[in-house]
C-alpha atoms as a PDB file:
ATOM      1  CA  UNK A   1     -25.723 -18.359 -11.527  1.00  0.00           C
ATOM      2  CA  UNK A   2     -28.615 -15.955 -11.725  1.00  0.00           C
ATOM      3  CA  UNK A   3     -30.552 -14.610 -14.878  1.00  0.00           C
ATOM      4  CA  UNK A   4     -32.316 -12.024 -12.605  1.00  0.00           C
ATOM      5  CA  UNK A   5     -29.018 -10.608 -11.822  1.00  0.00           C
ATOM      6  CA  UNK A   6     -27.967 -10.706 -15.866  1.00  0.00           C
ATOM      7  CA  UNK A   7     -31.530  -8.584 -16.338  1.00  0.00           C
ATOM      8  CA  UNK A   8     -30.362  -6.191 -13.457  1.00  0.00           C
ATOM      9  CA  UNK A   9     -27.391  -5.682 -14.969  1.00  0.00           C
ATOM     10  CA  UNK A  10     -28.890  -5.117 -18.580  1.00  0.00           C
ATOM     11  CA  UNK A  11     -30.970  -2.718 -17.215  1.00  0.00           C
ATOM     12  CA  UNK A  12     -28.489  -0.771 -15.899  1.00  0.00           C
ATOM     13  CA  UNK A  13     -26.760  -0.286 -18.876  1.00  0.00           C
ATOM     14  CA  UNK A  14     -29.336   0.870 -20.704  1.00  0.00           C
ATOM     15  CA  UNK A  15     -30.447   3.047 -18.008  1.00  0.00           C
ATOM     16  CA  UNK A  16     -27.128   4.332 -16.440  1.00  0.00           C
ATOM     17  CA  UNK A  17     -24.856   6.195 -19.038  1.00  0.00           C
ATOM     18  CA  UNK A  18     -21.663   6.617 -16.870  1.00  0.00           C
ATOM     19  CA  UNK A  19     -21.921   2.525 -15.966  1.00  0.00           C
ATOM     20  CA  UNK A  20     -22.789   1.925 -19.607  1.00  0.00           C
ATOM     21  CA  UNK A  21     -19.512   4.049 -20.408  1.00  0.00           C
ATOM     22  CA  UNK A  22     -17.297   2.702 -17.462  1.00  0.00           C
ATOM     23  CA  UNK A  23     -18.297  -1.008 -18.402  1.00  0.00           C
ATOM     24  CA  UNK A  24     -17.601   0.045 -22.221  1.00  0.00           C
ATOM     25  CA  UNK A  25     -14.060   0.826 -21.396  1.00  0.00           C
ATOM     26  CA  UNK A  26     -12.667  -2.545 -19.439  1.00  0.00           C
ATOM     27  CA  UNK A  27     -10.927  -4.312 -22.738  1.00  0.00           C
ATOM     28  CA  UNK A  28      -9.759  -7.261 -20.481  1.00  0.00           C
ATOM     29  CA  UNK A  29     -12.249  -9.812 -20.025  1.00  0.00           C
ATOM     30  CA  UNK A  30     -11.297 -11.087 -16.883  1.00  0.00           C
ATOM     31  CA  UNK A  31     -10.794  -7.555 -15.338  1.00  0.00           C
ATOM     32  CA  UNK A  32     -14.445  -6.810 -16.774  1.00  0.00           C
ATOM     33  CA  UNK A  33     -15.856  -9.874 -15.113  1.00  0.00           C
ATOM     34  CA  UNK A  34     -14.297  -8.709 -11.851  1.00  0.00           C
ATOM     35  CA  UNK A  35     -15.971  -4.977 -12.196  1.00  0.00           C
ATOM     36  CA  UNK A  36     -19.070  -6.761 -12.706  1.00  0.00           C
ATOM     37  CA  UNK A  37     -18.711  -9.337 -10.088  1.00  0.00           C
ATOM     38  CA  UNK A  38     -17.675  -6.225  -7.440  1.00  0.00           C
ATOM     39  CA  UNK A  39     -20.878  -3.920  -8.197  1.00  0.00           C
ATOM     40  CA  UNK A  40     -22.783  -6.952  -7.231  1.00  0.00           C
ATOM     41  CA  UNK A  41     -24.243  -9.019  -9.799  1.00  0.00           C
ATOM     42  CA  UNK A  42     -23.570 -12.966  -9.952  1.00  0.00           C
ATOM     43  CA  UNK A  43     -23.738 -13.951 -13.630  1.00  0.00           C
ATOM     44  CA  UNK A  44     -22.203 -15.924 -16.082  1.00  0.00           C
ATOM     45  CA  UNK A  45     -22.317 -15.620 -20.022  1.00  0.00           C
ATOM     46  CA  UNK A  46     -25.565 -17.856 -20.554  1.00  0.00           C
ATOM     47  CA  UNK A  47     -27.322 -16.063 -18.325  1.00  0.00           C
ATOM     48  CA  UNK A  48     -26.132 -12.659 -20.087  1.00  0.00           C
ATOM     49  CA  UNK A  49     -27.428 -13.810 -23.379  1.00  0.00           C
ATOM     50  CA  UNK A  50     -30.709 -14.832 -21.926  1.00  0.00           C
ATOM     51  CA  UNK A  51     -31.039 -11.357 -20.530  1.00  0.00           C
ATOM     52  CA  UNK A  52     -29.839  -9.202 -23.664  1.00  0.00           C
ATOM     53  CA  UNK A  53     -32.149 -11.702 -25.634  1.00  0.00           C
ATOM     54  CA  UNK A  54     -35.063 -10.420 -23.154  1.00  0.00           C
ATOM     55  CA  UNK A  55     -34.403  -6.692 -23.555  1.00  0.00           C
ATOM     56  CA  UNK A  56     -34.351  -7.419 -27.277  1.00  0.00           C
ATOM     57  CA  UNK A  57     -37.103  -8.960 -27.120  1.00  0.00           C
ATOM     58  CA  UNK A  58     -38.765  -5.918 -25.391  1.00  0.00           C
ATOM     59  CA  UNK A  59     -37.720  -3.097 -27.132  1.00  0.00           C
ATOM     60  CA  UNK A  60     -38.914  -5.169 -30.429  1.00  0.00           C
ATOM     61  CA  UNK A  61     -42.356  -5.309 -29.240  1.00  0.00           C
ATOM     62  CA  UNK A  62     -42.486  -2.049 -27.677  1.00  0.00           C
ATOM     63  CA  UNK A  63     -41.000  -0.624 -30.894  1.00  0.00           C
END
């Protein structure tokens, strides 16, 4: 899989309110990996973690 995809798509849901909101909304797991998998981005959950860990990580020492 790809962790530069997982940061991608991090980013975008900090930066992009109606994705944040539309992503928010899918309650079924696999219908929420499909959504995700359809706008593009080719992760799985370890490489998710790594990312939200990194943006963490950034707003901690930019905080």
């Amino acid at each position: 899989m790809d962790t530069d995809s997982a940061q991608l798509f991090v980013q975008k849901m900090r930066d992009d309110k109606d994705f944040r909101d539309t992503v928010q909304e899918i309650s079924d797991r696999t219908e929420l990996w499909e959504y995700i998998e359809n706008k593009g981005y080719a992760f799985d959950e370890c490489d998710l973690v790594k990312a939200m860990a990194a943006c963490m990580a950034e707003l901690e020492a930019a905080g």
